[in-house]
PDB file of N, CA and C in Angstrom:
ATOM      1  N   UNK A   1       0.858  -1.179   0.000  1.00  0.00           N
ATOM      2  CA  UNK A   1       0.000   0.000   0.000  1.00  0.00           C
ATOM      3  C   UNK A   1       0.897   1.233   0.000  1.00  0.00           C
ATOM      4  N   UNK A   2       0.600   1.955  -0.717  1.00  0.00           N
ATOM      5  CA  UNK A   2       1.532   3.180  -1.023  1.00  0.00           C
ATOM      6  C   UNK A   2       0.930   4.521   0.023  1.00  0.00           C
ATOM      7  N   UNK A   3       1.370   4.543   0.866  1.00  0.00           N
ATOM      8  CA  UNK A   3       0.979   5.980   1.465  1.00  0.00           C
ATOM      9  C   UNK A   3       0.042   7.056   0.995  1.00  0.00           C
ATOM     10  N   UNK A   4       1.585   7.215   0.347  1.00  0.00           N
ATOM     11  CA  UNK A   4       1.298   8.903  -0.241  1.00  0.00           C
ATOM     12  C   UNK A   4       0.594   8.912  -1.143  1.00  0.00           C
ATOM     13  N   UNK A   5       0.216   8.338  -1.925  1.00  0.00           N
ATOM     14  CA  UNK A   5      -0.667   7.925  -3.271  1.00  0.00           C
ATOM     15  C   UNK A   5      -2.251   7.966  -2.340  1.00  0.00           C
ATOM     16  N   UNK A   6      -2.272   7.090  -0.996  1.00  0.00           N
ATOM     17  CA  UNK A   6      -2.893   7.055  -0.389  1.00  0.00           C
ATOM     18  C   UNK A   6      -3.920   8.529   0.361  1.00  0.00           C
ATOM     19  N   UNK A   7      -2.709   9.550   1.055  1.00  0.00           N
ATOM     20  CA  UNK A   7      -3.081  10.462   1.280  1.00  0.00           C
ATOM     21  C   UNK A   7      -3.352  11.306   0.094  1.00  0.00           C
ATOM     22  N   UNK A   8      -3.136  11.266  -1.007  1.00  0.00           N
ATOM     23  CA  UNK A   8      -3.017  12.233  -2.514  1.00  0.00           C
ATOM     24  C   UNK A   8      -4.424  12.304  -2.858  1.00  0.00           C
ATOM     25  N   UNK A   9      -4.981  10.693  -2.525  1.00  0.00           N
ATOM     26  CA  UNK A   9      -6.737  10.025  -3.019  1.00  0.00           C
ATOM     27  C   UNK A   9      -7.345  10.619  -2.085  1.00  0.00           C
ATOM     28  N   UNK A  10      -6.970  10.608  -0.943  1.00  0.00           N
ATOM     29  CA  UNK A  10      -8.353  11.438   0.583  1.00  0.00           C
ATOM     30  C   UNK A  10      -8.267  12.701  -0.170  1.00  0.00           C
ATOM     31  N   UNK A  11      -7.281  13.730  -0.218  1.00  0.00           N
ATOM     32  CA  UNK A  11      -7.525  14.752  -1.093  1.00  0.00           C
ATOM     33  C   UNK A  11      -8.234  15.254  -1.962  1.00  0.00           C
ATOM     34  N   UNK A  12      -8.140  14.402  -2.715  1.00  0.00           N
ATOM     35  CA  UNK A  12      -9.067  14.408  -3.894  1.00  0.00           C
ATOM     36  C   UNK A  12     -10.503  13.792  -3.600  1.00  0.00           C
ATOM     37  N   UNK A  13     -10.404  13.460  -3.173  1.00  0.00           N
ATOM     38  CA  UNK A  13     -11.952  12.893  -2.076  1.00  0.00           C
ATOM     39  C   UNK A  13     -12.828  14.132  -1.204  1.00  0.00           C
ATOM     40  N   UNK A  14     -11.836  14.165  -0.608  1.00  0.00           N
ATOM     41  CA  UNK A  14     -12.161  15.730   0.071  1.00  0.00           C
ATOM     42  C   UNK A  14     -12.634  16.687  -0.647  1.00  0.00           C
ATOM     43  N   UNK A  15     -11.976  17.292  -1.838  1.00  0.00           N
ATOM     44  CA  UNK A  15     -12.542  18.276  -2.962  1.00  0.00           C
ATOM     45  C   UNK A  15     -13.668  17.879  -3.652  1.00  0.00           C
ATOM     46  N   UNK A  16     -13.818  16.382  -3.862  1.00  0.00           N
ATOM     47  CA  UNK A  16     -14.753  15.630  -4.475  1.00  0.00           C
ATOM     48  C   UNK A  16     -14.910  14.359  -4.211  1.00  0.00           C
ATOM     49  N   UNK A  17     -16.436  14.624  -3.121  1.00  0.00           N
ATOM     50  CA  UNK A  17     -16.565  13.430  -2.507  1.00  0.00           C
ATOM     51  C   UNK A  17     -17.543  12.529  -3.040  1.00  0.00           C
ATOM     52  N   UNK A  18     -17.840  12.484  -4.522  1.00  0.00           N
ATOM     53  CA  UNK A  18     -18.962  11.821  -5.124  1.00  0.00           C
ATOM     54  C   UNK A  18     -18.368  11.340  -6.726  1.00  0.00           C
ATOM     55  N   UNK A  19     -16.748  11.657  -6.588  1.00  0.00           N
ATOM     56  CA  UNK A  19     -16.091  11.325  -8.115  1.00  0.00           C
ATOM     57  C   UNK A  19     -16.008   9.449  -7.640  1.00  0.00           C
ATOM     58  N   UNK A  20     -16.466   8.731  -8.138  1.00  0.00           N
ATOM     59  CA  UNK A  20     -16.281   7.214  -7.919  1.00  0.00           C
ATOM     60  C   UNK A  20     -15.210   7.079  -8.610  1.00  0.00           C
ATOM     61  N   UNK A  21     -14.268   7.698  -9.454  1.00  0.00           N
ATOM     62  CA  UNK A  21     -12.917   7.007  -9.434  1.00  0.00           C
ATOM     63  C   UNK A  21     -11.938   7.315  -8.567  1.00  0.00           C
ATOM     64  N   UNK A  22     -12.087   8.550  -7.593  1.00  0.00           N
ATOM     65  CA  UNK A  22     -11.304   8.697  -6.565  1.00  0.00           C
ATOM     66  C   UNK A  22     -11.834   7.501  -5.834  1.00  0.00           C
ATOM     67  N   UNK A  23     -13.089   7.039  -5.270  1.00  0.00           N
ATOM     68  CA  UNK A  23     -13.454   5.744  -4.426  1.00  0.00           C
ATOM     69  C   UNK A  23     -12.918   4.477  -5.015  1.00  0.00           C
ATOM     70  N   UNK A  24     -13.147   4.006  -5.875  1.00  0.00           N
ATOM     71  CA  UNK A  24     -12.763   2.957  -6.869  1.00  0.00           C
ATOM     72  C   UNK A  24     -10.996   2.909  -6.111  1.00  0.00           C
ATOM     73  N   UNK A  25     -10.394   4.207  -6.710  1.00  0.00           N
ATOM     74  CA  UNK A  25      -8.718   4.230  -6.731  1.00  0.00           C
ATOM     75  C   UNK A  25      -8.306   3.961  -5.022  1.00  0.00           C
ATOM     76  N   UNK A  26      -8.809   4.356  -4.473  1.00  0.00           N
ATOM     77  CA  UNK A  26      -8.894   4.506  -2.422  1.00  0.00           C
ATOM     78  C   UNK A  26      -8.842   2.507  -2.098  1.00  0.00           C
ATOM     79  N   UNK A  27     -10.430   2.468  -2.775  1.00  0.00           N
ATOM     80  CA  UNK A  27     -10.538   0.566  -2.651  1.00  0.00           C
ATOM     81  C   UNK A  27      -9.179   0.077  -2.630  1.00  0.00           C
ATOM     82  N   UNK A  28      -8.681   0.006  -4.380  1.00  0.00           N
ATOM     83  CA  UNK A  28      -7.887  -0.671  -5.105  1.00  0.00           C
ATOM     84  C   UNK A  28      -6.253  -0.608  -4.481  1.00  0.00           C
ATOM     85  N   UNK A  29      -6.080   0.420  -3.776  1.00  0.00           N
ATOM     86  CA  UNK A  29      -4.928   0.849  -2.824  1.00  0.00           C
ATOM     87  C   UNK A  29      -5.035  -0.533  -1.688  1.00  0.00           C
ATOM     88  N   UNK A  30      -6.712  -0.195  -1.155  1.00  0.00           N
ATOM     89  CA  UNK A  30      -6.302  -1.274   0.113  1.00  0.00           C
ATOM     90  C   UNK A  30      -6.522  -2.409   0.027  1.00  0.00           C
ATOM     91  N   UNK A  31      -6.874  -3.008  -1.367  1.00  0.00           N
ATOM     92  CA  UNK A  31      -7.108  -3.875  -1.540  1.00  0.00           C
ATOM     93  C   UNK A  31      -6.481  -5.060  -1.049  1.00  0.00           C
ATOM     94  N   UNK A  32      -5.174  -5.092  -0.670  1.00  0.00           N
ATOM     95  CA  UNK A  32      -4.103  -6.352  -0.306  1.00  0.00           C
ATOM     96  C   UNK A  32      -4.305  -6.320   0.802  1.00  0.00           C
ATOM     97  N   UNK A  33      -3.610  -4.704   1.426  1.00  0.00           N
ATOM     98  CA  UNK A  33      -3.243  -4.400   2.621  1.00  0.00           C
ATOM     99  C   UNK A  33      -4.316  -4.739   3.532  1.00  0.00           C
ATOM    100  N   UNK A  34      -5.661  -4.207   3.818  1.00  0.00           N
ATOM    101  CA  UNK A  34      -6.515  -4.405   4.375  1.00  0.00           C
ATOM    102  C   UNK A  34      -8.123  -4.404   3.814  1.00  0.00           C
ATOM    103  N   UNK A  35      -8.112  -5.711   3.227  1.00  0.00           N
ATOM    104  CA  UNK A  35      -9.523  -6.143   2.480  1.00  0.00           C
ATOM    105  C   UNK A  35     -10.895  -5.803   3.507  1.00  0.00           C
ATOM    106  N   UNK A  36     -11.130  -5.285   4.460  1.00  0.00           N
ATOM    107  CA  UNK A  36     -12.003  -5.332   5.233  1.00  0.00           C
ATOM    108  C   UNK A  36     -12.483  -3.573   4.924  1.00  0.00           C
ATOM    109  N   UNK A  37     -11.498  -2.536   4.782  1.00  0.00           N
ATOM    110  CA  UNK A  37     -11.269  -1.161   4.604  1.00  0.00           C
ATOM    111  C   UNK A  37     -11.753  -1.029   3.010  1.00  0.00           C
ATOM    112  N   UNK A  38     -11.358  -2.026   2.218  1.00  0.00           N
ATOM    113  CA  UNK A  38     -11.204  -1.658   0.584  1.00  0.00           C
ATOM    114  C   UNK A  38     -12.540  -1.852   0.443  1.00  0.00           C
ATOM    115  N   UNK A  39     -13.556  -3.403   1.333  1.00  0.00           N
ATOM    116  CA  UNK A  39     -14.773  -3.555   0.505  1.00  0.00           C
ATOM    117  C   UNK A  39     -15.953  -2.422   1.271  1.00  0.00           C
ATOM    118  N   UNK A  40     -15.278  -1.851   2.326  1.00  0.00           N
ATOM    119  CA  UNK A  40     -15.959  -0.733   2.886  1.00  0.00           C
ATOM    120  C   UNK A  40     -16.131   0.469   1.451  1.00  0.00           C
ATOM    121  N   UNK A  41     -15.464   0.869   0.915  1.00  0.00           N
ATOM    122  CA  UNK A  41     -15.139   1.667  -0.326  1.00  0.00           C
ATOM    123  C   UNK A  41     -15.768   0.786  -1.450  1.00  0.00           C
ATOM    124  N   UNK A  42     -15.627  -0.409  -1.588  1.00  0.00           N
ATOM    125  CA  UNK A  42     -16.388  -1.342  -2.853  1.00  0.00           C
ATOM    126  C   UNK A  42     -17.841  -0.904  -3.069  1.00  0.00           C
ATOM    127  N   UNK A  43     -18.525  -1.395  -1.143  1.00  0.00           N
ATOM    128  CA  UNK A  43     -19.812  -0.791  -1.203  1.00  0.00           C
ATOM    129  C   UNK A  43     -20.255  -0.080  -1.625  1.00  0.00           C
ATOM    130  N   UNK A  44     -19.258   1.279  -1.064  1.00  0.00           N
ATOM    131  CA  UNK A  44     -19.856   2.381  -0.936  1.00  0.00           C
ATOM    132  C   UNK A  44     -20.160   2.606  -2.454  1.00  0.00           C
ATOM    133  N   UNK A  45     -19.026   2.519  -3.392  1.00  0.00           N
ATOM    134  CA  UNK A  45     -19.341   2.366  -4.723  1.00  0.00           C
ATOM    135  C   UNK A  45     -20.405   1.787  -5.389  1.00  0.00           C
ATOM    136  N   UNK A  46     -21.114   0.647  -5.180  1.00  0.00           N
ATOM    137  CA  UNK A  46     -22.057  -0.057  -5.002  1.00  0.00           C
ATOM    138  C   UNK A  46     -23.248   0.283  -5.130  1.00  0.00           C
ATOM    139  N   UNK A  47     -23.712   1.190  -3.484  1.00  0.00           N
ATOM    140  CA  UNK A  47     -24.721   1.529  -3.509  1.00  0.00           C
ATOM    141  C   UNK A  47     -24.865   2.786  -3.851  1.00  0.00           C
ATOM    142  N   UNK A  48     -23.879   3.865  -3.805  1.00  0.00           N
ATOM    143  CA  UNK A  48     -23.764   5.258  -4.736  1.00  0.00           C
ATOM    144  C   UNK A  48     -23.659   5.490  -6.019  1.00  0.00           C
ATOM    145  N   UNK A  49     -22.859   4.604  -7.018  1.00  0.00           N
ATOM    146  CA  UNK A  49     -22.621   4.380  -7.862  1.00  0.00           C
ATOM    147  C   UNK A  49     -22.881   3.220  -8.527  1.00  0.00           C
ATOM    148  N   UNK A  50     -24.011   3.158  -8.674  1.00  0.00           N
ATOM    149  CA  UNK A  50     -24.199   1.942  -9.196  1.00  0.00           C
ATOM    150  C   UNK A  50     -23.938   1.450 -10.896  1.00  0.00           C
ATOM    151  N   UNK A  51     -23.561   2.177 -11.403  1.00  0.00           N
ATOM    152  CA  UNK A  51     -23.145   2.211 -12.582  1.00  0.00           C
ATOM    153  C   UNK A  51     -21.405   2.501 -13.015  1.00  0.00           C
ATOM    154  N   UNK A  52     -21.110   2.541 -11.873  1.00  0.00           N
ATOM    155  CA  UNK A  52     -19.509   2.661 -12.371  1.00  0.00           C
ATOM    156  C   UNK A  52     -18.837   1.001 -12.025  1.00  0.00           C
ATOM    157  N   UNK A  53     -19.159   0.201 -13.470  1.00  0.00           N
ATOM    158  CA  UNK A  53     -19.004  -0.664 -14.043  1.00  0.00           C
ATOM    159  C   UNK A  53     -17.773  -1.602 -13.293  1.00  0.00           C
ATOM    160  N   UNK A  54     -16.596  -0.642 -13.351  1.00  0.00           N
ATOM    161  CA  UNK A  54     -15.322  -1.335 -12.956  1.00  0.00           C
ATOM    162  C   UNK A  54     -15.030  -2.022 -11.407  1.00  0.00           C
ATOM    163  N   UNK A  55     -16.333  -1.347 -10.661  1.00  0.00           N
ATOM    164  CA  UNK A  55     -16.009  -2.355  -9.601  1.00  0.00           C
ATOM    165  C   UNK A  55     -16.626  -3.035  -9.077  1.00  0.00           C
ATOM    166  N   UNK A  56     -17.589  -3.564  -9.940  1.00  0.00           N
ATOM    167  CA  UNK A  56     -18.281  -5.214  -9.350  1.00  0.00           C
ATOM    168  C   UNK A  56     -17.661  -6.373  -9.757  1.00  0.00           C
ATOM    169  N   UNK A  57     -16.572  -6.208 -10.985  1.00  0.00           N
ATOM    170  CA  UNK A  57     -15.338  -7.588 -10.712  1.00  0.00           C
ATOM    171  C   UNK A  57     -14.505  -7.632  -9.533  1.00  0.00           C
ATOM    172  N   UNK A  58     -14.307  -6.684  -8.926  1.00  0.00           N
ATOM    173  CA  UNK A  58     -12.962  -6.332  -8.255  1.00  0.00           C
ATOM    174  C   UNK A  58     -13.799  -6.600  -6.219  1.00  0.00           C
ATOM    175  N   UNK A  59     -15.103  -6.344  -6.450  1.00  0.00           N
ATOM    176  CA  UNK A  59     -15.723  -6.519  -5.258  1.00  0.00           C
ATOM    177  C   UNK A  59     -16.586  -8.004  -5.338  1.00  0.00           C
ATOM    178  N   UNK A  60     -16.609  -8.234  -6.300  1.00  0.00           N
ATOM    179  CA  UNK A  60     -17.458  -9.778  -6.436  1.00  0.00           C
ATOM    180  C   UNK A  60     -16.376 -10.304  -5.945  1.00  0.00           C
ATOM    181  N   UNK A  61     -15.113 -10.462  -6.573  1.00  0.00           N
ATOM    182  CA  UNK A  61     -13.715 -11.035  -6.573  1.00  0.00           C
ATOM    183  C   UNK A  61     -13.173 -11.098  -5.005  1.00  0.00           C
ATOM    184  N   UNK A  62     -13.434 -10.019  -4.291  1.00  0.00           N
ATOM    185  CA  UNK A  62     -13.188  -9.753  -2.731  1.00  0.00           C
ATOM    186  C   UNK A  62     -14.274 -10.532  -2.276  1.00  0.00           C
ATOM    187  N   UNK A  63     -15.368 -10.507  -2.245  1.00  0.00           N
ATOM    188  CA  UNK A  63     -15.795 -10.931  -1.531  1.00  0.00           C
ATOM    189  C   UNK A  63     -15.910 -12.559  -1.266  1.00  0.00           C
ATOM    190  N   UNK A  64     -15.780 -13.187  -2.561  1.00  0.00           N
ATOM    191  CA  UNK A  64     -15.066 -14.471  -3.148  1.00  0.00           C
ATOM    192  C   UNK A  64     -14.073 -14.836  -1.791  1.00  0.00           C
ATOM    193  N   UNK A  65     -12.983 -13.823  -1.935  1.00  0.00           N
ATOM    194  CA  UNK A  65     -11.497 -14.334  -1.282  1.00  0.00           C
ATOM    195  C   UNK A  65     -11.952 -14.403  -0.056  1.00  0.00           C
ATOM    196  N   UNK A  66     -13.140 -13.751   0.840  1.00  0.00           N
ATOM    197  CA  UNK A  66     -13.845 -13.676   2.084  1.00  0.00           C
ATOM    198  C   UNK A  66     -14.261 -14.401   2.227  1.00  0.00           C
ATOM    199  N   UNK A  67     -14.984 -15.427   1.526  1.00  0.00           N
ATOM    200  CA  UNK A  67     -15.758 -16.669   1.634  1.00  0.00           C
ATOM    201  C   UNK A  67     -17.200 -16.618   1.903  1.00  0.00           C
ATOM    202  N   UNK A  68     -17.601 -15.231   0.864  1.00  0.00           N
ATOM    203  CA  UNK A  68     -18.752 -14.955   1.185  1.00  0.00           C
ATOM    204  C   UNK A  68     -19.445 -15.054  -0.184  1.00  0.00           C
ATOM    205  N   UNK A  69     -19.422 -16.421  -0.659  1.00  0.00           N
ATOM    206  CA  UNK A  69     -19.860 -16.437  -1.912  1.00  0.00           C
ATOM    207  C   UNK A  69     -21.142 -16.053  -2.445  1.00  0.00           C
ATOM    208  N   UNK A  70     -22.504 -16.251  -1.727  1.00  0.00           N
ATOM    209  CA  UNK A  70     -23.408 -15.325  -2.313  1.00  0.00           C
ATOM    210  C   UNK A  70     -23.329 -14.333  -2.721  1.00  0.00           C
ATOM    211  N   UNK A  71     -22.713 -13.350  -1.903  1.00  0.00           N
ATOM    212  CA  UNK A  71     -22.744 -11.987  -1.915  1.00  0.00           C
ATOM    213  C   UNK A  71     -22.202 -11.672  -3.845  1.00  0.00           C
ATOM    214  N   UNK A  72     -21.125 -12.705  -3.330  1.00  0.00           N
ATOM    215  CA  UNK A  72     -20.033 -12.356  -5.046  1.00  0.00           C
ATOM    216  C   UNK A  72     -20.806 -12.689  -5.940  1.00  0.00           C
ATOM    217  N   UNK A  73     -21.889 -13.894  -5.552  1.00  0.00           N
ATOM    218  CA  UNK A  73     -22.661 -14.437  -6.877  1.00  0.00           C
ATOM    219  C   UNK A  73     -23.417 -13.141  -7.297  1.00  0.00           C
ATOM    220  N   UNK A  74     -24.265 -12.689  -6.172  1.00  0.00           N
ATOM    221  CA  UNK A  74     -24.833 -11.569  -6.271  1.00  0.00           C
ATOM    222  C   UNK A  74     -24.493 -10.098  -7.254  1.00  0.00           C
ATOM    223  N   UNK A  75     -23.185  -9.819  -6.960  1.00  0.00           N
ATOM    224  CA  UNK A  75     -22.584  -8.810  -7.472  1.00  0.00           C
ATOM    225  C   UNK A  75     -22.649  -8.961  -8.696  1.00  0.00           C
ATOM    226  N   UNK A  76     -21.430 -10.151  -8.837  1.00  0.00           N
ATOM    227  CA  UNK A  76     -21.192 -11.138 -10.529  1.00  0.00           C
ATOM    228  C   UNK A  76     -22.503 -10.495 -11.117  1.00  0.00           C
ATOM    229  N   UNK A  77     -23.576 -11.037 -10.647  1.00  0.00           N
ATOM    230  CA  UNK A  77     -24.718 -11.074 -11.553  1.00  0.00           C
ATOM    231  C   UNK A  77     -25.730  -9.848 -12.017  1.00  0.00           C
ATOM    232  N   UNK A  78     -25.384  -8.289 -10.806  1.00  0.00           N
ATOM    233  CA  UNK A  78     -26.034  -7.419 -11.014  1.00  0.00           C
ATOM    234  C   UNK A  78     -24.574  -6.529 -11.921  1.00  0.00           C
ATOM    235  N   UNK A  79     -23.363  -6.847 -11.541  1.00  0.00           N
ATOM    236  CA  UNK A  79     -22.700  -5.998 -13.099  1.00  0.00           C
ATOM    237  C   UNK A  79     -22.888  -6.348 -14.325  1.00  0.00           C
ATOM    238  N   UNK A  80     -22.653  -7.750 -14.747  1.00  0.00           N
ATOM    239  CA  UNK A  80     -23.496  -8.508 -16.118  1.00  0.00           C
ATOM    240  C   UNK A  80     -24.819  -7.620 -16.308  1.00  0.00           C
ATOM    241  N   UNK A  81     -25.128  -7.452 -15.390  1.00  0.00           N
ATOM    242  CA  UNK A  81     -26.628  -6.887 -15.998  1.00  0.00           C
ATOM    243  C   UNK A  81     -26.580  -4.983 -16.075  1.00  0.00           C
ATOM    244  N   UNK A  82     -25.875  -4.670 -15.329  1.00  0.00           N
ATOM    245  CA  UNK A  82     -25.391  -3.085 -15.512  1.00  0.00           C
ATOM    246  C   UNK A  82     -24.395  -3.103 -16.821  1.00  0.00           C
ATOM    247  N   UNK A  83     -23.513  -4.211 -17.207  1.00  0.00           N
ATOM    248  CA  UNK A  83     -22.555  -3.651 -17.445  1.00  0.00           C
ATOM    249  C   UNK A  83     -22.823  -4.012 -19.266  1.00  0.00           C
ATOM    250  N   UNK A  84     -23.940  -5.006 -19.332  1.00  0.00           N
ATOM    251  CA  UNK A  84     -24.975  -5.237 -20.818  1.00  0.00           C
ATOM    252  C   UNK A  84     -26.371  -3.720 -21.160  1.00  0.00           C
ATOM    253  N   UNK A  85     -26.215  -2.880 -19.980  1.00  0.00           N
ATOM    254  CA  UNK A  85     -26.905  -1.828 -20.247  1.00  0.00           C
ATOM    255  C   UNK A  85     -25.960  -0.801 -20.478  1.00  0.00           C
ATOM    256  N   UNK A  86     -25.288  -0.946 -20.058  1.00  0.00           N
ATOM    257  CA  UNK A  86     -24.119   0.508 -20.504  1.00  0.00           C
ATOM    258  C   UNK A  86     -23.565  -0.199 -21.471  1.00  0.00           C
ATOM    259  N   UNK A  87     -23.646  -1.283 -22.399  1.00  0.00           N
ATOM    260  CA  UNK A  87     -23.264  -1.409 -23.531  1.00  0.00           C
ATOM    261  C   UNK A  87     -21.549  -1.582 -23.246  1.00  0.00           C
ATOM    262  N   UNK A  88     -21.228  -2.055 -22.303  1.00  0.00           N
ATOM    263  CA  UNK A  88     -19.942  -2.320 -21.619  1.00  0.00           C
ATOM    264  C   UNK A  88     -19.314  -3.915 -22.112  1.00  0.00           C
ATOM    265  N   UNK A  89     -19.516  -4.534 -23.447  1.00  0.00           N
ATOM    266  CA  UNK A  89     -19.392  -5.353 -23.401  1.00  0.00           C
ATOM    267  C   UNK A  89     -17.875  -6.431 -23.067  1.00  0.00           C
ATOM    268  N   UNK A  90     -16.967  -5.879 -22.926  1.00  0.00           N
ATOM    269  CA  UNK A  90     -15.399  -6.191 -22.640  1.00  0.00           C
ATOM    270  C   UNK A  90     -16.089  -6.573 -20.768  1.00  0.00           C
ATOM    271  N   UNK A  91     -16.610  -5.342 -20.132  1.00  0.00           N
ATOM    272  CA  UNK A  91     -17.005  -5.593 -18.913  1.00  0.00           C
ATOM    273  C   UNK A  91     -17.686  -7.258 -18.584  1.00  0.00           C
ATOM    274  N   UNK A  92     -18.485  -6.811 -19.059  1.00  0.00           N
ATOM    275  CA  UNK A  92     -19.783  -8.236 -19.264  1.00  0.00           C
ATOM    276  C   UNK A  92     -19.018  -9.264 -19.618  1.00  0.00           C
ATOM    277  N   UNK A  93     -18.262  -9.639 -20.282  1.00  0.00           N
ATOM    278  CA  UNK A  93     -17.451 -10.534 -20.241  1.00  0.00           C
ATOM    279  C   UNK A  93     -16.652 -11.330 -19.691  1.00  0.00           C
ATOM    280  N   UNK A  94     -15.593 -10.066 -19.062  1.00  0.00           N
ATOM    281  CA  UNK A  94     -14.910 -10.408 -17.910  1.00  0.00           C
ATOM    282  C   UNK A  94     -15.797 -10.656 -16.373  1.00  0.00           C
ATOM    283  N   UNK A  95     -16.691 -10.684 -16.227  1.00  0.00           N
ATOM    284  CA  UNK A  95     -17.577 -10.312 -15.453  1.00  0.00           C
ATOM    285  C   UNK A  95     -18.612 -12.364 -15.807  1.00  0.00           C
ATOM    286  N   UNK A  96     -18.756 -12.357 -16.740  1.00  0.00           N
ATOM    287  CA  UNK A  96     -19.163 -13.590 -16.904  1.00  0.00           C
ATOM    288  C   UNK A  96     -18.564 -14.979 -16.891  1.00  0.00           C
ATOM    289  N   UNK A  97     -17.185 -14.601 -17.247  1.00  0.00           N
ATOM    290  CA  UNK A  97     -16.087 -15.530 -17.131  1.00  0.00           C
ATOM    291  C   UNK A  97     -15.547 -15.225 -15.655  1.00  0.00           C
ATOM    292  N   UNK A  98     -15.591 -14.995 -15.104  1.00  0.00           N
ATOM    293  CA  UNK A  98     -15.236 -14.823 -13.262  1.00  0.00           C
ATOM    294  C   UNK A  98     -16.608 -15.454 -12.547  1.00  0.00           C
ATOM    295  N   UNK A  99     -17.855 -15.248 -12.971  1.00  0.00           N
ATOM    296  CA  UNK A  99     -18.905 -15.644 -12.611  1.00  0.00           C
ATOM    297  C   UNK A  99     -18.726 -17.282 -12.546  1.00  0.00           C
ATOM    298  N   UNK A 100     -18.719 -17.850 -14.026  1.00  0.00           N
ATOM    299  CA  UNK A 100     -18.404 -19.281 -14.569  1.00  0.00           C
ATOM    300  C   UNK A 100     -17.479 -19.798 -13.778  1.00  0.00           C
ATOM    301  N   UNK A 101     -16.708 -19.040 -13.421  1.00  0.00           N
ATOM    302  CA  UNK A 101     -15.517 -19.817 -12.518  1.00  0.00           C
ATOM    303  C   UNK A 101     -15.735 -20.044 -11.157  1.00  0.00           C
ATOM    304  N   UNK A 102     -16.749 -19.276 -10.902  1.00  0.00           N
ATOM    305  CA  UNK A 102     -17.085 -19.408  -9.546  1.00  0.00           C
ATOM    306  C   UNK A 102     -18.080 -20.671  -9.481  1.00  0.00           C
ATOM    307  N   UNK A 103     -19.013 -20.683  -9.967  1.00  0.00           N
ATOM    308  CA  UNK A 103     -19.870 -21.695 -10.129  1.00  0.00           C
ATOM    309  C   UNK A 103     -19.581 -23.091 -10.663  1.00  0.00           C
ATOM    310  N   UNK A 104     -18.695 -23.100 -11.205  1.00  0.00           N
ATOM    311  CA  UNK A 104     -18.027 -23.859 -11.748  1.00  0.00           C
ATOM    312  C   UNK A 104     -18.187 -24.682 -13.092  1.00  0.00           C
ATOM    313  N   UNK A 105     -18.759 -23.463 -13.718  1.00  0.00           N
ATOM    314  CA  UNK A 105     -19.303 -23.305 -15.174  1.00  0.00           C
ATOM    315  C   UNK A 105     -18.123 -23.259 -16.222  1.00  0.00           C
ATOM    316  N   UNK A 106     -17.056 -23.027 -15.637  1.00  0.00           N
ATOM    317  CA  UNK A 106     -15.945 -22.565 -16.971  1.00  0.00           C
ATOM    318  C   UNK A 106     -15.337 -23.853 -17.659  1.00  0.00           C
ATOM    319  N   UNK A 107     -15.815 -24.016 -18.776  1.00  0.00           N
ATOM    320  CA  UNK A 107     -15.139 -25.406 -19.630  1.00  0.00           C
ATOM    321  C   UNK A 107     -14.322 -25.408 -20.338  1.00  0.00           C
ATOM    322  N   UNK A 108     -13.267 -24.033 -19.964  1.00  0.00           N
ATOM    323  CA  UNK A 108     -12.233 -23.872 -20.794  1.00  0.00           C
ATOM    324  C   UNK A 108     -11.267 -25.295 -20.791  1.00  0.00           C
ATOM    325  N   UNK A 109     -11.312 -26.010 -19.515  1.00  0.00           N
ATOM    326  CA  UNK A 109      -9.914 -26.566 -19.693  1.00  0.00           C
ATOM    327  C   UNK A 109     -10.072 -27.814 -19.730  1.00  0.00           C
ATOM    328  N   UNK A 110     -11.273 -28.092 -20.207  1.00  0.00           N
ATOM    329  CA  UNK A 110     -12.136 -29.653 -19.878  1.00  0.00           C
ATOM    330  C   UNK A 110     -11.498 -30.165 -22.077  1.00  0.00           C
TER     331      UNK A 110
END
């Protein structure tokens, strides 16, 4: 986790506390360091932003590593469906193939 990069994002948070890529960028910082802090920020993205696409892989995916697999199924399945309305299709993809893997749908290697 990089500090200063760290304090640089509250900043910019501070001036603008409703830009979801300053939240998104804050998550993705604590993501290693302290997963409990990052999906606090995932949420928040979540339920404020419900359309900023890029982080229901990255919070389905966390919540996965938590062992809270509904939740991820959950997510998985409401960005596929945000991310086929914003015409996001690279999203939806990656987003469907992480899904498959979870469920254990992916027949890539069969």
């Amino acid at each position: 986790m990089n500090e200063s990069r760290l304090q640089q994002l509250f900043s910019f948070l501070q001036e603008d506390p409703n830009d979801p890529f300053t939240l998104y960028a804050i998550a993705t910082e604590y993501r290693h360091a302290d997963k409990e802090k990052a999906m606090t920020y995932y949420e928040k993205l979540l339920a404020e932003h419900e359309r900023y696409v890029g982080t229901y892989y990255h919070a389905a995916k966390l919540y996965q590593e938590l062992g809270q697999n509904e939740k991820a199924e959950h997510i998985y399945k409401k960005g596929m469906l945000i991310s086929r309305q914003e015409g996001n299709l690279h999203a939806f993809s990656e987003l469907q193939q992480a899904y498959n893997k979870m469920m254990g749908l992916d027949y890539e290697d069969d």
